[in-house]
C-alpha atoms as a PDB file:
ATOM      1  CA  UNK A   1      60.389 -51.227 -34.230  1.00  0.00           C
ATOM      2  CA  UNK A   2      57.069 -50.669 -32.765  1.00  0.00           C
ATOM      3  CA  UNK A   3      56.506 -47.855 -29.854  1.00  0.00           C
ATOM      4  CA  UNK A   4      55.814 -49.464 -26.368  1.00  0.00           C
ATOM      5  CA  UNK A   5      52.087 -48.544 -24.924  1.00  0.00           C
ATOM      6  CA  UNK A   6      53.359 -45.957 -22.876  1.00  0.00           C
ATOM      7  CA  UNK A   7      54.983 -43.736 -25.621  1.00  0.00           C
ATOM      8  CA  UNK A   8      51.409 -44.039 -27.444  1.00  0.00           C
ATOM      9  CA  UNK A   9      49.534 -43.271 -24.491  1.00  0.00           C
ATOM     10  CA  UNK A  10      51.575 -39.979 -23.901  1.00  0.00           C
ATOM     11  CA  UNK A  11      49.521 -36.821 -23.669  1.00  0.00           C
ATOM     12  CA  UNK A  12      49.700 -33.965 -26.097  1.00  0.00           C
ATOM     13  CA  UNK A  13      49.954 -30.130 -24.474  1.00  0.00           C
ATOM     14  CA  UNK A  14      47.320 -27.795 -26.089  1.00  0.00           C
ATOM     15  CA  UNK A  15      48.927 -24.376 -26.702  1.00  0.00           C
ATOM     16  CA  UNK A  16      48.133 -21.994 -24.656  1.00  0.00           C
ATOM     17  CA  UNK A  17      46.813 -18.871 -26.009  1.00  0.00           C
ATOM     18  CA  UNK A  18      46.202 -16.009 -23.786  1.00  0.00           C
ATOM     19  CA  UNK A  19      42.808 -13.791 -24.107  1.00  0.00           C
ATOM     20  CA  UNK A  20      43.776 -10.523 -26.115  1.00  0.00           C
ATOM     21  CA  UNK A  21      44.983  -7.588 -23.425  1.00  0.00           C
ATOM     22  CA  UNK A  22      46.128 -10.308 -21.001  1.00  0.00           C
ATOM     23  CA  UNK A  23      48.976  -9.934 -19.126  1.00  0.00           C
ATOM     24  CA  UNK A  24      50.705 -12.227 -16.546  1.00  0.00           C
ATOM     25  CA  UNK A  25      52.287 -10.104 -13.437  1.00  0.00           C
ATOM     26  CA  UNK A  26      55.769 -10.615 -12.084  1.00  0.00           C
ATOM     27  CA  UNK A  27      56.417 -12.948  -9.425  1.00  0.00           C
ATOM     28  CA  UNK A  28      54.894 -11.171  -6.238  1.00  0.00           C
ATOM     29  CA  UNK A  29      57.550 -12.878  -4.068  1.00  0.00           C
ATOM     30  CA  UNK A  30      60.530 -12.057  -6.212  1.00  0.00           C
ATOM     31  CA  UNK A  31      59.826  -9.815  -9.346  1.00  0.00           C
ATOM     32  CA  UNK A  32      60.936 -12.592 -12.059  1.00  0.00           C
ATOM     33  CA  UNK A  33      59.096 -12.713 -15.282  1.00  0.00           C
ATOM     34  CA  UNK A  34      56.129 -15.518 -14.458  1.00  0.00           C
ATOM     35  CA  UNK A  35      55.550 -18.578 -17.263  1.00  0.00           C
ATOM     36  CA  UNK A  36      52.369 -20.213 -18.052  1.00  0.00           C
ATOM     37  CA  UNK A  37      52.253 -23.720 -18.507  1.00  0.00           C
ATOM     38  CA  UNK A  38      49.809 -26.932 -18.843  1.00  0.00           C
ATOM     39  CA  UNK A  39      50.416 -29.659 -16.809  1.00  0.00           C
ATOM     40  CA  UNK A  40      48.407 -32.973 -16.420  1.00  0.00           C
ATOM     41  CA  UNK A  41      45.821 -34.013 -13.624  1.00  0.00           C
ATOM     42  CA  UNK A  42      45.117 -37.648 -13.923  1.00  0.00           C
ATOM     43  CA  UNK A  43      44.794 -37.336 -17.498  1.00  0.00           C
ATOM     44  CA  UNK A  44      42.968 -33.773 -17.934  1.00  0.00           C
ATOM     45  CA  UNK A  45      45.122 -30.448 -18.646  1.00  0.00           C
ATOM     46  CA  UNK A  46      45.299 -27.933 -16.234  1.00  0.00           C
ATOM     47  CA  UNK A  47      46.757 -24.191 -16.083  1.00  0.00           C
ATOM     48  CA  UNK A  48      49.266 -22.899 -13.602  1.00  0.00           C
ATOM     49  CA  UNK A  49      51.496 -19.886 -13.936  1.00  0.00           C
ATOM     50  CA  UNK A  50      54.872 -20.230 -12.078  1.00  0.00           C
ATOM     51  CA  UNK A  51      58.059 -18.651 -11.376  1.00  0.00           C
ATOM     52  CA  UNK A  52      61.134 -20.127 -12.858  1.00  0.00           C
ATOM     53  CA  UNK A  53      63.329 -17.872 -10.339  1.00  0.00           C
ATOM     54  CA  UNK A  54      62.007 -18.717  -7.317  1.00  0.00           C
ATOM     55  CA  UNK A  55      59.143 -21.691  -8.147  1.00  0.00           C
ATOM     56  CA  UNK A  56      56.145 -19.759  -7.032  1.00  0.00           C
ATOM     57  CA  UNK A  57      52.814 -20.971  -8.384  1.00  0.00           C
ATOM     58  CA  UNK A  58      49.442 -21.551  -7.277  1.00  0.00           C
ATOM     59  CA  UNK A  59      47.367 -24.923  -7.573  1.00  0.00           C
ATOM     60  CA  UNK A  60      46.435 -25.709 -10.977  1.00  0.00           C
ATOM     61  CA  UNK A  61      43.532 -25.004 -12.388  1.00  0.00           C
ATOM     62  CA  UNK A  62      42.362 -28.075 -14.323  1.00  0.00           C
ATOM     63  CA  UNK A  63      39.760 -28.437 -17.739  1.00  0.00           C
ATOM     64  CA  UNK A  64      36.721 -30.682 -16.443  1.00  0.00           C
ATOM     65  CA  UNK A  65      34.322 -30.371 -14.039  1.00  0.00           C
ATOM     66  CA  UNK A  66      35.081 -29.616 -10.594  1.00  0.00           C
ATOM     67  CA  UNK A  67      32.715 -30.850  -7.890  1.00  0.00           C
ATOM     68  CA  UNK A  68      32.539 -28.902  -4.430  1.00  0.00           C
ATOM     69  CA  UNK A  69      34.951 -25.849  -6.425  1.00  0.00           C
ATOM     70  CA  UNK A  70      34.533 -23.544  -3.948  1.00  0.00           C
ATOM     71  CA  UNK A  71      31.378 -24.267  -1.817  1.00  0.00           C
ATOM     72  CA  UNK A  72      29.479 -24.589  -5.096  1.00  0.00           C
ATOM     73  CA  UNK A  73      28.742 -27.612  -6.529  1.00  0.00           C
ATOM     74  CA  UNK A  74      29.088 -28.840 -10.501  1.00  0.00           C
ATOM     75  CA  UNK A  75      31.784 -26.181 -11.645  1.00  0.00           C
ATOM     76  CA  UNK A  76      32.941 -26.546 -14.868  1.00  0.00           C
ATOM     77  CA  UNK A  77      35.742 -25.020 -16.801  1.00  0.00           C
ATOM     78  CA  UNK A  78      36.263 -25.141 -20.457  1.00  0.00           C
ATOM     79  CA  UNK A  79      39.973 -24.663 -21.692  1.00  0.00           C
ATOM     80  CA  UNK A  80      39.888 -21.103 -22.078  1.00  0.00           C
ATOM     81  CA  UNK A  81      37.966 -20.763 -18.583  1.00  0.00           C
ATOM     82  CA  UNK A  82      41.013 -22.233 -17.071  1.00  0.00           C
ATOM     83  CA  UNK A  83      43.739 -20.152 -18.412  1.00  0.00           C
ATOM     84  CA  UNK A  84      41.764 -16.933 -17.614  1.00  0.00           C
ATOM     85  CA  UNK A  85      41.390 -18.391 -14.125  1.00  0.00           C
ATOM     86  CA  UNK A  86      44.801 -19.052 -13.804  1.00  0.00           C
ATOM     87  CA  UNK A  87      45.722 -15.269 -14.879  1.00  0.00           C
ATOM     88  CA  UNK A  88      43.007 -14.394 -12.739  1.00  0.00           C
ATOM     89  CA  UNK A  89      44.233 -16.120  -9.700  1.00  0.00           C
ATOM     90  CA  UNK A  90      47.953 -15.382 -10.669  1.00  0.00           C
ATOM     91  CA  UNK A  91      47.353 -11.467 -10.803  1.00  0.00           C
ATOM     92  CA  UNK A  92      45.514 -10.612  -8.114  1.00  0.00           C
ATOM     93  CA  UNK A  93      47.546  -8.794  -5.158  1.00  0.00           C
ATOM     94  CA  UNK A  94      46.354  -7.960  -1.653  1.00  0.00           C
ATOM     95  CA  UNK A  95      47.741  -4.254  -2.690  1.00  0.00           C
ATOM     96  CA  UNK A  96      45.299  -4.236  -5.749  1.00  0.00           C
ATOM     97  CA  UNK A  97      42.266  -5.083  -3.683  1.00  0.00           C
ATOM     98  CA  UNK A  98      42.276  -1.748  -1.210  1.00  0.00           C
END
């Protein structure tokens, strides 16, 4: 029996492999162990760490070029870019920053 289009069409996840030393933080908002994980943005994989306890996460941070990312124009982020964005973005803590 041949697969309908929209099995074929279904998107592969690329593995996520984290940058050597790099380590996600607990869950600011409840202290549960935080996942990574790639999700799709019309087509293009993006990064976003959440909490499975509580379902923290921050907006994902998506492969591609990104126009306007930030008040700068013609960002773009390779694979690898994203994920250390995402820990980047996941990690940081008003408490660090003092």
């Amino acid at each position: 029996m041949p697969e309908s289009a929209p099995a074929r069409m279904m998107l592969q996840k690329p593995e996520v492999v984290l940058p050597a030393g790099a380590i996600i933080k607990p869950c600011p908002c409840c202290g549960a162990e935080a996942k990574i994980e790639v999700v799709f943005l019309y087509g293009t994989p993006a990064i976003r760490i959440k909490c499975p306890k509580c379902y923290m996460q921050h907006a994902p941070v998506q492969e591609g070029l990104h126009l306007f990312y930030g008040g700068r124009e013609d960002v773009s982020f390779t694979f690898e870019e994203a994920i250390q964005k995402s820990l980047d973005i996941w990690n940081r803590r008003y408490i660090d920053s003092k």
